[in-house]
Each structure stands twice: as C-alpha cells, then as structure tokens.
PDB file of N, CA and C in Angstrom:
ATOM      1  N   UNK A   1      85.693  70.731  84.333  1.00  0.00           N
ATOM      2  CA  UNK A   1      85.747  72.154  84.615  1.00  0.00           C
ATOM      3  C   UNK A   1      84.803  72.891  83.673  1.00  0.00           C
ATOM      4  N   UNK A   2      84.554  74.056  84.263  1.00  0.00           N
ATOM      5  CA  UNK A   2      83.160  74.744  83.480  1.00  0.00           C
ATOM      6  C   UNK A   2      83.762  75.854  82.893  1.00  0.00           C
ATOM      7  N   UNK A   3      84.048  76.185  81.423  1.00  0.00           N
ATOM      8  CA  UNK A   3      84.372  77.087  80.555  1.00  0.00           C
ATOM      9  C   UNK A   3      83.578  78.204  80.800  1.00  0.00           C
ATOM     10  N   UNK A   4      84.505  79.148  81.124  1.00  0.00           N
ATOM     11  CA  UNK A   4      83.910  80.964  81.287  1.00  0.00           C
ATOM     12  C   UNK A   4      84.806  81.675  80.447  1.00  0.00           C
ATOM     13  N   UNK A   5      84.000  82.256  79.906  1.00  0.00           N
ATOM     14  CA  UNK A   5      84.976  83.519  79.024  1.00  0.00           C
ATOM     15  C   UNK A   5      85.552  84.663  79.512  1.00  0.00           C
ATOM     16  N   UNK A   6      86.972  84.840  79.214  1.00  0.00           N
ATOM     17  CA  UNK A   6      87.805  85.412  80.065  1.00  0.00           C
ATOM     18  C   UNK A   6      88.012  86.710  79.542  1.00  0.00           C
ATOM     19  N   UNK A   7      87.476  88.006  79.380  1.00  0.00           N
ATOM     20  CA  UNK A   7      87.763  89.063  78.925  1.00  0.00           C
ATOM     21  C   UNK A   7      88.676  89.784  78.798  1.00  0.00           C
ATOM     22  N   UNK A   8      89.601  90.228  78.178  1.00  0.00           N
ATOM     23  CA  UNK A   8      91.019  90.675  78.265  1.00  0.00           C
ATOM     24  C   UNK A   8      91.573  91.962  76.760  1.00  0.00           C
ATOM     25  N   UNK A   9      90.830  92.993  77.763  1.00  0.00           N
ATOM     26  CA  UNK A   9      91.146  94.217  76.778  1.00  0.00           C
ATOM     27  C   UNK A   9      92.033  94.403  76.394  1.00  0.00           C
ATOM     28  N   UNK A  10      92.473  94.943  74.988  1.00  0.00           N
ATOM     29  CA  UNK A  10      93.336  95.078  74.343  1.00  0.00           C
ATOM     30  C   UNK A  10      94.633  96.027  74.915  1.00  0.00           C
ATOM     31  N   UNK A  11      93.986  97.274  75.557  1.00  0.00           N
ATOM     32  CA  UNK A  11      94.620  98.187  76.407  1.00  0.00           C
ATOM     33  C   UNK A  11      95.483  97.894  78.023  1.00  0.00           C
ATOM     34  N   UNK A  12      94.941  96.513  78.044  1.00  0.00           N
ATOM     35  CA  UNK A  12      95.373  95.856  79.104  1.00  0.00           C
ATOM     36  C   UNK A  12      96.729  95.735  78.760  1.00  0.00           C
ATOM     37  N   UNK A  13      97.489  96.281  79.664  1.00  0.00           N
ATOM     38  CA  UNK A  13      99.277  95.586  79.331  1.00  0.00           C
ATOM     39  C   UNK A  13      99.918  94.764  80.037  1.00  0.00           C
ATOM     40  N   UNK A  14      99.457  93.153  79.240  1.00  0.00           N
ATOM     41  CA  UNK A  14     100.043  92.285  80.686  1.00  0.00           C
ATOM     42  C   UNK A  14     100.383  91.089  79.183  1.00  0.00           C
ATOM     43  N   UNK A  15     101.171  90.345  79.768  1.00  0.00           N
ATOM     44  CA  UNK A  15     102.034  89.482  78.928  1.00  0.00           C
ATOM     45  C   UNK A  15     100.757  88.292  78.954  1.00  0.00           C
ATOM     46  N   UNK A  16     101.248  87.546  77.741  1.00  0.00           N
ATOM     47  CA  UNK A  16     100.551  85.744  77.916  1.00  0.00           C
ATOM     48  C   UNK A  16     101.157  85.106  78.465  1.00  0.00           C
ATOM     49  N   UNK A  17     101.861  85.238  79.552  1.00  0.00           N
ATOM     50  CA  UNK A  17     102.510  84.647  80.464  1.00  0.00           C
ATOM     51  C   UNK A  17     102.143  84.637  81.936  1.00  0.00           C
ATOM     52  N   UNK A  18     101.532  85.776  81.864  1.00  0.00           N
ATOM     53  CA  UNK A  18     100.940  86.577  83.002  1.00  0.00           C
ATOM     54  C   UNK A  18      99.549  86.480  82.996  1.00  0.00           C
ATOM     55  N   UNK A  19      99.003  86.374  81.938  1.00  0.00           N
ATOM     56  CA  UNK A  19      97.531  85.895  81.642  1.00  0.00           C
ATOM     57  C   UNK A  19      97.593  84.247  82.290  1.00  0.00           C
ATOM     58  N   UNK A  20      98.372  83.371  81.350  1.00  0.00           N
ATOM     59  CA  UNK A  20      98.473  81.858  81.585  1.00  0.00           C
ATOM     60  C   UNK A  20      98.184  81.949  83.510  1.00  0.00           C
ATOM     61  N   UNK A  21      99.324  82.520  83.978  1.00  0.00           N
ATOM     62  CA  UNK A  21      99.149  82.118  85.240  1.00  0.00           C
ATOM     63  C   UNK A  21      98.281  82.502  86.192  1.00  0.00           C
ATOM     64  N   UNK A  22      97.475  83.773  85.881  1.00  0.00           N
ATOM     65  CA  UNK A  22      96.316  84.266  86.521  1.00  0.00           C
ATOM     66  C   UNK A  22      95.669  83.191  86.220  1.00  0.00           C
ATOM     67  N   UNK A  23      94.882  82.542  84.781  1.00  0.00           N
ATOM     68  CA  UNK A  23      94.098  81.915  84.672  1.00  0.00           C
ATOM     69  C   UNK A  23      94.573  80.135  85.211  1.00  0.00           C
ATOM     70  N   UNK A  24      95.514  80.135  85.317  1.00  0.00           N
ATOM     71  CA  UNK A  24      95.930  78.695  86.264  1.00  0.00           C
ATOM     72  C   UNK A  24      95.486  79.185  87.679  1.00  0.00           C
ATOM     73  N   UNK A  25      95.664  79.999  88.382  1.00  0.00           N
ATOM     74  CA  UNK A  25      95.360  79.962  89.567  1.00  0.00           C
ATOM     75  C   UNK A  25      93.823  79.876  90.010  1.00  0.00           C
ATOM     76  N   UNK A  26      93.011  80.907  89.170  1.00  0.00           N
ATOM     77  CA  UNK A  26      91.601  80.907  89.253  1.00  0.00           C
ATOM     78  C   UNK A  26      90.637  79.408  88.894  1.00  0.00           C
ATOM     79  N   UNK A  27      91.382  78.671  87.699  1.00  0.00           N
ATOM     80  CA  UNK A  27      91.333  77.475  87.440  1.00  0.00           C
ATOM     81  C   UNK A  27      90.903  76.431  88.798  1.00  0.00           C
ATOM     82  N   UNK A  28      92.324  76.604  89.394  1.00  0.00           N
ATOM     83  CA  UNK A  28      92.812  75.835  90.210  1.00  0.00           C
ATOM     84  C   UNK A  28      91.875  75.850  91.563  1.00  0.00           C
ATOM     85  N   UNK A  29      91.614  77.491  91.939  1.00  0.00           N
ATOM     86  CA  UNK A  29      90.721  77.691  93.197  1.00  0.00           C
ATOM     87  C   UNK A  29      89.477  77.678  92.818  1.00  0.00           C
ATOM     88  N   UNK A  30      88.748  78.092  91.680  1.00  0.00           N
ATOM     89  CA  UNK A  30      87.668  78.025  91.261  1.00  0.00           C
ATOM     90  C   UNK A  30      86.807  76.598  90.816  1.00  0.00           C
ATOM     91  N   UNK A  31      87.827  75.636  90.014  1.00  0.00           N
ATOM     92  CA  UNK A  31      86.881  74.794  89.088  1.00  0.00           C
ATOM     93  C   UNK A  31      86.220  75.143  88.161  1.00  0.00           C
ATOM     94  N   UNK A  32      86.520  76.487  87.504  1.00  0.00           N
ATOM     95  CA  UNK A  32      86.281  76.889  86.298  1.00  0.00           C
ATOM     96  C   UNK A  32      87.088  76.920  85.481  1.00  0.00           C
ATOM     97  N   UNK A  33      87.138  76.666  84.294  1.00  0.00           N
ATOM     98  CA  UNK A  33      88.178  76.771  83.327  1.00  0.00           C
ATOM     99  C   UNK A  33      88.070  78.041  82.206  1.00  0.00           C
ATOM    100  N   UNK A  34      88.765  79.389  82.496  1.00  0.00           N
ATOM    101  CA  UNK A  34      88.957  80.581  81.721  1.00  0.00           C
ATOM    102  C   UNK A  34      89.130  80.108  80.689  1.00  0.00           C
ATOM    103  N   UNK A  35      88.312  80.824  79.382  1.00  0.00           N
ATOM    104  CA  UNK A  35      89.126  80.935  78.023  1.00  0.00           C
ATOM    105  C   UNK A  35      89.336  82.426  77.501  1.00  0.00           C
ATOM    106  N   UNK A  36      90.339  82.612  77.042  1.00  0.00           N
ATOM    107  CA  UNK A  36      90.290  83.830  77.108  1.00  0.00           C
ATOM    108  C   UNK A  36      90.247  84.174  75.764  1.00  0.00           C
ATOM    109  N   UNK A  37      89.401  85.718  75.841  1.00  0.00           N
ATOM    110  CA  UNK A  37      88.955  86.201  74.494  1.00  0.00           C
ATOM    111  C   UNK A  37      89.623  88.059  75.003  1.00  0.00           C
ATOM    112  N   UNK A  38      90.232  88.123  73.567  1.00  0.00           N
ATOM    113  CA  UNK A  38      91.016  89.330  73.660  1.00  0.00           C
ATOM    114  C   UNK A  38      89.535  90.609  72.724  1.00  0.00           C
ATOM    115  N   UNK A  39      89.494  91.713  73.514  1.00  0.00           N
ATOM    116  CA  UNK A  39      88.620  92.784  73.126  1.00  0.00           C
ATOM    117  C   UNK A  39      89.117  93.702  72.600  1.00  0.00           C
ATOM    118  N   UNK A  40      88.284  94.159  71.435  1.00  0.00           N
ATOM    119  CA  UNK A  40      89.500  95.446  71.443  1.00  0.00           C
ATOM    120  C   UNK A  40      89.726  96.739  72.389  1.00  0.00           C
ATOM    121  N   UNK A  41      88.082  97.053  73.168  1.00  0.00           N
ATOM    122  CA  UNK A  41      88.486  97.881  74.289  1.00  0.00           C
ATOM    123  C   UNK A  41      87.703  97.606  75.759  1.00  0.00           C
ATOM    124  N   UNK A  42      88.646  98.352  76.424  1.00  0.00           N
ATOM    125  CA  UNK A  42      87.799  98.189  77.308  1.00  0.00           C
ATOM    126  C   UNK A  42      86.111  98.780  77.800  1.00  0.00           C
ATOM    127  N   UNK A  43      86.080 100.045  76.506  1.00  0.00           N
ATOM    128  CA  UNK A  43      84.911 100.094  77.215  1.00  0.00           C
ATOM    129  C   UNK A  43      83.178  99.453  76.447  1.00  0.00           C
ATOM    130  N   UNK A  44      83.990  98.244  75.944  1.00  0.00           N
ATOM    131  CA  UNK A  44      82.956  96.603  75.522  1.00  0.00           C
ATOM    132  C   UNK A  44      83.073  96.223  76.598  1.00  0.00           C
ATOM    133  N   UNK A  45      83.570  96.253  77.821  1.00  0.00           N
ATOM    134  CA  UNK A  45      83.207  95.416  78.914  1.00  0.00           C
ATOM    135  C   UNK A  45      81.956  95.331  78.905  1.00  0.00           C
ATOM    136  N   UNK A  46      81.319  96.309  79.818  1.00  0.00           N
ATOM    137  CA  UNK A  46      80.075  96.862  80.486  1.00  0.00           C
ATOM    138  C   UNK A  46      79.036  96.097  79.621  1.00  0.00           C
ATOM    139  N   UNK A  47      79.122  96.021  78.533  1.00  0.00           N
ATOM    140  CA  UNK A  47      77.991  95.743  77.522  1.00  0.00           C
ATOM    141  C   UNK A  47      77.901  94.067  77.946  1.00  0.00           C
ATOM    142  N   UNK A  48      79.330  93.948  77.418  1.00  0.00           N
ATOM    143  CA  UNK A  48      79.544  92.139  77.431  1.00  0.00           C
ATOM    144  C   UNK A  48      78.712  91.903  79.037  1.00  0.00           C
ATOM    145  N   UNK A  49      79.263  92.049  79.951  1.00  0.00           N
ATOM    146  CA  UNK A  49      78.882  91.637  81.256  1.00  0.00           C
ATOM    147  C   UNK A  49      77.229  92.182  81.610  1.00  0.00           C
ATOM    148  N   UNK A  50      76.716  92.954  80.727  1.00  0.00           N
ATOM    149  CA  UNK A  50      75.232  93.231  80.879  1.00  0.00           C
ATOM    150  C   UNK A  50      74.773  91.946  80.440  1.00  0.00           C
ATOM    151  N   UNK A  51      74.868  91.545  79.066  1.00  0.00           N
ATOM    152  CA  UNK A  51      74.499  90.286  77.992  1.00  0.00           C
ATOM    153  C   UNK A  51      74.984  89.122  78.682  1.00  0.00           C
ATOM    154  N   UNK A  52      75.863  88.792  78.945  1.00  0.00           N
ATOM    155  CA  UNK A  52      76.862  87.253  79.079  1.00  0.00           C
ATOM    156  C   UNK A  52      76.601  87.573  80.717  1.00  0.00           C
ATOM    157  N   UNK A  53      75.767  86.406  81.236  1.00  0.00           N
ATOM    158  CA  UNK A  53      75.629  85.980  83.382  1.00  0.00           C
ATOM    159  C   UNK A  53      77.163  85.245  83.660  1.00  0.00           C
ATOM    160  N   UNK A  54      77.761  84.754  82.622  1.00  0.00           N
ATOM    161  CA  UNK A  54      78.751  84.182  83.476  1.00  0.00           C
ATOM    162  C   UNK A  54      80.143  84.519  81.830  1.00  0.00           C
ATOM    163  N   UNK A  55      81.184  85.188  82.513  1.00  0.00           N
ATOM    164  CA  UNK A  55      81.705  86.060  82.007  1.00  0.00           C
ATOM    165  C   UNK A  55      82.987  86.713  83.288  1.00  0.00           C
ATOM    166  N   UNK A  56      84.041  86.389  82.738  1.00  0.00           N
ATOM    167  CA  UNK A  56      84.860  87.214  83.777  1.00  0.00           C
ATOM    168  C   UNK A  56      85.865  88.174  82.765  1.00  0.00           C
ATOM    169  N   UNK A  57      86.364  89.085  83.032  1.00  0.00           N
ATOM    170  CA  UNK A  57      86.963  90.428  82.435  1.00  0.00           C
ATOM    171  C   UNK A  57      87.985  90.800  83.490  1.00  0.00           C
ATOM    172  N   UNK A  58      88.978  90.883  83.299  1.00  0.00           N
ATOM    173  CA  UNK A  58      90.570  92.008  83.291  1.00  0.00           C
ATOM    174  C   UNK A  58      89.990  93.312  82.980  1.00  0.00           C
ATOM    175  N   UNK A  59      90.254  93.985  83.836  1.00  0.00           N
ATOM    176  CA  UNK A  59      89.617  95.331  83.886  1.00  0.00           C
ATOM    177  C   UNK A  59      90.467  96.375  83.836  1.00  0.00           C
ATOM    178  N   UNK A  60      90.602  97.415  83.343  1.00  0.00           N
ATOM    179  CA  UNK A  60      91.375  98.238  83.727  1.00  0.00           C
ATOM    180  C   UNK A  60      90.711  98.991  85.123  1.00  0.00           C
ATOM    181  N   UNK A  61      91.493  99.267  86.376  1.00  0.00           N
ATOM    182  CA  UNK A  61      90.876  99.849  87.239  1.00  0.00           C
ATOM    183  C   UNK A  61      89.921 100.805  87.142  1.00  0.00           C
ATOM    184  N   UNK A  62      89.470 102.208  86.209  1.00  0.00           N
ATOM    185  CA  UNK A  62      88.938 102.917  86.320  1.00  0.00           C
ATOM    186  C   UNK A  62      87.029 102.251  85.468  1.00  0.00           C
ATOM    187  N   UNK A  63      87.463 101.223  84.735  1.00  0.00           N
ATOM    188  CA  UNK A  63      86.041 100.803  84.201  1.00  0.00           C
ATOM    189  C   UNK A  63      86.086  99.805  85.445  1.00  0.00           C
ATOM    190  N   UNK A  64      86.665  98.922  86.230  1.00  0.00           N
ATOM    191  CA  UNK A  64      86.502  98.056  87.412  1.00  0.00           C
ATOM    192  C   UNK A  64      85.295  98.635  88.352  1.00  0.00           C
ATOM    193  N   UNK A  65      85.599 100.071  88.322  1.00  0.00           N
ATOM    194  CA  UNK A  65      85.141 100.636  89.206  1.00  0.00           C
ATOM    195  C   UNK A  65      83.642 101.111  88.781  1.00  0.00           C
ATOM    196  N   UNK A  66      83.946 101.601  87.490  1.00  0.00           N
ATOM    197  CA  UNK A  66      82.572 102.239  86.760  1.00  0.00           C
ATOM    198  C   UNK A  66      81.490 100.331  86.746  1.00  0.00           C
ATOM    199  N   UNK A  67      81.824  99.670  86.549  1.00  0.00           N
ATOM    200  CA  UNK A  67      81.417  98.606  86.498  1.00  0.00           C
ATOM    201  C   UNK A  67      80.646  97.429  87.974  1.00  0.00           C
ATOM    202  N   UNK A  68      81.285  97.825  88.820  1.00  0.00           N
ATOM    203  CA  UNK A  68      80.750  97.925  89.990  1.00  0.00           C
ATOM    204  C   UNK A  68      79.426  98.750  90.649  1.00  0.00           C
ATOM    205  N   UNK A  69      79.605 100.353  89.997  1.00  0.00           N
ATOM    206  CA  UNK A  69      78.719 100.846  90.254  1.00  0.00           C
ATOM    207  C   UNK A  69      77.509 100.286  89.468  1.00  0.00           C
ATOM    208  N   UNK A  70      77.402  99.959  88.452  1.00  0.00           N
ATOM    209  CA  UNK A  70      76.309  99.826  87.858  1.00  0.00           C
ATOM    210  C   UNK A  70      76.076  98.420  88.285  1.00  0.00           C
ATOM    211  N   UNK A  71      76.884  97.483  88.871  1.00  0.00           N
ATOM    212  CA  UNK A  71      76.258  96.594  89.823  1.00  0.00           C
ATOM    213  C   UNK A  71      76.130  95.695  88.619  1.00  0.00           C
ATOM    214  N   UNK A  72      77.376  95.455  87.701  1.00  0.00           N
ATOM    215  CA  UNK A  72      77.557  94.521  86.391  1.00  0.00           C
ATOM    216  C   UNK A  72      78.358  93.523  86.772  1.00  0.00           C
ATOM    217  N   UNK A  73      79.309  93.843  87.976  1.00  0.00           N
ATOM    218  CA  UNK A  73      80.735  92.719  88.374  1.00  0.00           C
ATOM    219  C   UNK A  73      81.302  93.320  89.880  1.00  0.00           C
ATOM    220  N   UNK A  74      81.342  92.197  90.444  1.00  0.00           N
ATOM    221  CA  UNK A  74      82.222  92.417  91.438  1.00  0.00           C
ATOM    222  C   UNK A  74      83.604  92.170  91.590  1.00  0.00           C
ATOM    223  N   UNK A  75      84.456  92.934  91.936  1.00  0.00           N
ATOM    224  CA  UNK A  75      86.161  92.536  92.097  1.00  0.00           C
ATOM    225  C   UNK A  75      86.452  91.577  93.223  1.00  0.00           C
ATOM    226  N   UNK A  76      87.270  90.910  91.902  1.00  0.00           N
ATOM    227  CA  UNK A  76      87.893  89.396  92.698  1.00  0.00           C
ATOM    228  C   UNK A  76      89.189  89.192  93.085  1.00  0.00           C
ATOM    229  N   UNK A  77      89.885  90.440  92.071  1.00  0.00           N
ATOM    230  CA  UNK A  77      91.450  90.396  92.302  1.00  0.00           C
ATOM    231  C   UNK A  77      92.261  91.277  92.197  1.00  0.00           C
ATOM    232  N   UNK A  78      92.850  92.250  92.265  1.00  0.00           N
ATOM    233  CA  UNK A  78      93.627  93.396  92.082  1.00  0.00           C
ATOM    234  C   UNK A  78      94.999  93.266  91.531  1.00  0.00           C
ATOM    235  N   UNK A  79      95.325  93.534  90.794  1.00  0.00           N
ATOM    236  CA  UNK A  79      96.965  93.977  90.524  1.00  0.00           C
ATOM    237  C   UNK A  79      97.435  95.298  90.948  1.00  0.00           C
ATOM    238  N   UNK A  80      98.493  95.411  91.267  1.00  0.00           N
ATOM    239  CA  UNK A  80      98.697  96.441  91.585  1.00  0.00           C
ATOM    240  C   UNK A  80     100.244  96.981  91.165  1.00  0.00           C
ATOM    241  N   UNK A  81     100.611  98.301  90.438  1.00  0.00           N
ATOM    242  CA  UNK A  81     102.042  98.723  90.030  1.00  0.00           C
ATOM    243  C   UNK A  81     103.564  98.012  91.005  1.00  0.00           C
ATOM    244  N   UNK A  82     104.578  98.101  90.529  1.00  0.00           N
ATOM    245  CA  UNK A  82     105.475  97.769  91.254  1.00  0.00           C
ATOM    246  C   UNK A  82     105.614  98.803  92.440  1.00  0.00           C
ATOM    247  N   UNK A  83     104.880 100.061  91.837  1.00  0.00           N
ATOM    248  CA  UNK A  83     105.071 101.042  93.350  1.00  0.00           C
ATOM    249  C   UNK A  83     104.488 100.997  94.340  1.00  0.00           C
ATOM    250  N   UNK A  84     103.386 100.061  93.997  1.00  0.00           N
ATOM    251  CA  UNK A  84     102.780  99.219  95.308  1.00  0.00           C
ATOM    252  C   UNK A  84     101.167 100.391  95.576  1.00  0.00           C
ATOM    253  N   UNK A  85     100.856 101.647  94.891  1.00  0.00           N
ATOM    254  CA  UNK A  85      99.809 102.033  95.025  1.00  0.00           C
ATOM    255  C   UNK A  85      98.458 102.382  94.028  1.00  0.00           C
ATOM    256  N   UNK A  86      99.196 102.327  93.097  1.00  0.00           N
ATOM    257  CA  UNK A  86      98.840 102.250  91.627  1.00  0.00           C
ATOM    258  C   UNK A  86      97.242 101.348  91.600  1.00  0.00           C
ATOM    259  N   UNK A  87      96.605 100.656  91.596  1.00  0.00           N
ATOM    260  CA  UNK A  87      95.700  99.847  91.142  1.00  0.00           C
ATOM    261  C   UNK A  87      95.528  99.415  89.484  1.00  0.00           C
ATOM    262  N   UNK A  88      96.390  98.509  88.882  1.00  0.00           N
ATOM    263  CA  UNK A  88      96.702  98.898  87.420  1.00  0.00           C
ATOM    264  C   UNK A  88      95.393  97.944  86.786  1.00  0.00           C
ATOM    265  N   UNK A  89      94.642  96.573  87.269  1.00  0.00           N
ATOM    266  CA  UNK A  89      94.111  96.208  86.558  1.00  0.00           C
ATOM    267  C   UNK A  89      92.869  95.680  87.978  1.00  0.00           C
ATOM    268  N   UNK A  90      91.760  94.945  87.608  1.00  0.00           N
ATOM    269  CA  UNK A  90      90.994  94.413  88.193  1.00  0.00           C
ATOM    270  C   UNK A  90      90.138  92.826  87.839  1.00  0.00           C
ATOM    271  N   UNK A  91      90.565  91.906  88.171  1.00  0.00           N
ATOM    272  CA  UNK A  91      89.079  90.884  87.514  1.00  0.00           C
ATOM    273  C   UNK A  91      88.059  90.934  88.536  1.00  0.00           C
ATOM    274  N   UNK A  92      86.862  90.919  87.433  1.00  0.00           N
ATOM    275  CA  UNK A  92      85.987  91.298  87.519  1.00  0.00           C
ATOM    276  C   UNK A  92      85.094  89.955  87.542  1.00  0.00           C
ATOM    277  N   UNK A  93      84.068  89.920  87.897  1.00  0.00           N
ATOM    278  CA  UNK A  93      82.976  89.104  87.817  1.00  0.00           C
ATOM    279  C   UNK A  93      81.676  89.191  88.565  1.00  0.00           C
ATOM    280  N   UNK A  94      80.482  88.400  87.941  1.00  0.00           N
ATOM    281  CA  UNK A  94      79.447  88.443  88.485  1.00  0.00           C
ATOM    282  C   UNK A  94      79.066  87.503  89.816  1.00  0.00           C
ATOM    283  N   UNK A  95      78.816  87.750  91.047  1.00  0.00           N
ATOM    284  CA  UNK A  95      78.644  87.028  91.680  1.00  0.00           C
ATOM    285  C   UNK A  95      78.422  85.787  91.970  1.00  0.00           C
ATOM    286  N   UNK A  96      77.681  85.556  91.174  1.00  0.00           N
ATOM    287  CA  UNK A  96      76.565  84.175  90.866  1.00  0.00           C
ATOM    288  C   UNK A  96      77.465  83.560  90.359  1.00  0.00           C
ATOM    289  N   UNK A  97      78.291  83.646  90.104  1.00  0.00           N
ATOM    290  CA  UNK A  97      78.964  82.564  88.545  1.00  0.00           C
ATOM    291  C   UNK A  97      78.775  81.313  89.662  1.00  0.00           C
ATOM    292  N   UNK A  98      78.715  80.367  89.541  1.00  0.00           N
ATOM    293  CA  UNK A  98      78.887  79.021  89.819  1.00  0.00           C
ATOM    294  C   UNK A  98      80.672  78.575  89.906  1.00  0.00           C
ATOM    295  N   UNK A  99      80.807  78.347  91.547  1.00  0.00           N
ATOM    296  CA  UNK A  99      82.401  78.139  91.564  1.00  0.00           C
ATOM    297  C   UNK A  99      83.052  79.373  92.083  1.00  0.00           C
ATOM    298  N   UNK A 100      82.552  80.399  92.180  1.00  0.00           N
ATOM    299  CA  UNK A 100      83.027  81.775  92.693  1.00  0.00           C
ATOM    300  C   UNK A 100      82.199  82.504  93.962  1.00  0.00           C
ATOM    301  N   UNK A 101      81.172  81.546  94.113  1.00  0.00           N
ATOM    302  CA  UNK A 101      80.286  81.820  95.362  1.00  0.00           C
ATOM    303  C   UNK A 101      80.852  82.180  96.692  1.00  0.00           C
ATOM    304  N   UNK A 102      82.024  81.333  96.545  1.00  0.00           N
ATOM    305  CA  UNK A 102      82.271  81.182  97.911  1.00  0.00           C
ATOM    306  C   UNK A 102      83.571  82.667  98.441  1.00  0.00           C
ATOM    307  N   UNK A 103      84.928  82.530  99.077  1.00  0.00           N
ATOM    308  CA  UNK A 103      85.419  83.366  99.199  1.00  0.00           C
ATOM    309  C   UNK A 103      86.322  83.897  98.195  1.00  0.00           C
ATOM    310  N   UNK A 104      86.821  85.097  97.853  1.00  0.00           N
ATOM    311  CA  UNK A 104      87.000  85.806  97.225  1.00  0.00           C
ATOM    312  C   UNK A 104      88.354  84.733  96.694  1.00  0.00           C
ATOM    313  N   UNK A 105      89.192  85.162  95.276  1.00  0.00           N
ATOM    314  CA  UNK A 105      90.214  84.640  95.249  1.00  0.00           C
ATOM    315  C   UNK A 105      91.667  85.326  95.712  1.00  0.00           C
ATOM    316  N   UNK A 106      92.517  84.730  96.425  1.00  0.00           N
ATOM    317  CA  UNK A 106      93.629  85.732  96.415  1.00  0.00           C
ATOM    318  C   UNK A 106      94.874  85.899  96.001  1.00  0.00           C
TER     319      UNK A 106
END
C-alpha cells in the first residue's frame, strides 16, 4: 500500500476512532495507506495541498469549498451533522493521486 498523508485539522471535531475507521475504509477501497498528521489549523490546508501532489485533508466544509475553488482538491467524502443538513467536514484530495482515479469513495 502507498503511504499518503492524511491531514487532520486541529479544529476538526472527530474522535480517533472515527479517524481509524474513515482511514480503514479509504485504505480498503483505495490501496492507499493514510497516515495521519494532525495540523494545527485549518487554514494550512491550502498551502499544504499547493506544495504536497499527493496529500489528502479532513476539511472543514467552508475551506472544502474555498479549496475547490482554487482547484487545490477535489471532494471525496462528506460528513454530515446528525440533523442530516449541516455539511460538518469534507476529504479532500487531488485528483491524480494514484488509487483515487477511479470512482469517487462512498
């Protein structure tokens, strides 16, 4: 499996439990193996994913979005609140990565 660095802002509020199993699943459908590196914010994304071609990031929705526009990452996965409309987080990635070419993950 091919080690990608897994971005995971500090502001992000999600358990290592909840991390573990996102990154088992993407693992699993991808053939990449996440490692994850904790940031202190989110708005080091943008930079990281300018510098680093293969690079995936936990997003908070509103940089998901700012991040898209500038055409740095495309969204692969959504979380979404228990109220079901919320959009609370996003992973993110660059197209190209090798192993993510194909259809989206779900």
């Amino acid at each position: 499996m091919k080690p990608i660095p897994f971005l995971v802002p500090a502001s992000v509020d999600v358990t290592d439990d909840a991390l573990l199993a996102l990154r088992q699943k993407v693992d699993a459908e991808s053939g990449l193996s996440l490692v994850p590196v904790r940031v202190p914010s989110g708005a080091l994304l943008p930079l990281a994913l300018e510098n680093a071609r293969e690079v995936l990031a936990w997003a908070p929705a509103g940089i998901a979005s700012a991040l898209g526009r500038l055409d740095l990452a495309t969204p692969m996965l959504s979380a979404r609140r228990r109220d079901g409309r919320t959009r609370s987080a996003v992973l993110v990635a660059r197209p190209d990565i090798e192993g993510l070419a194909g259809p989206r993950l779900r």
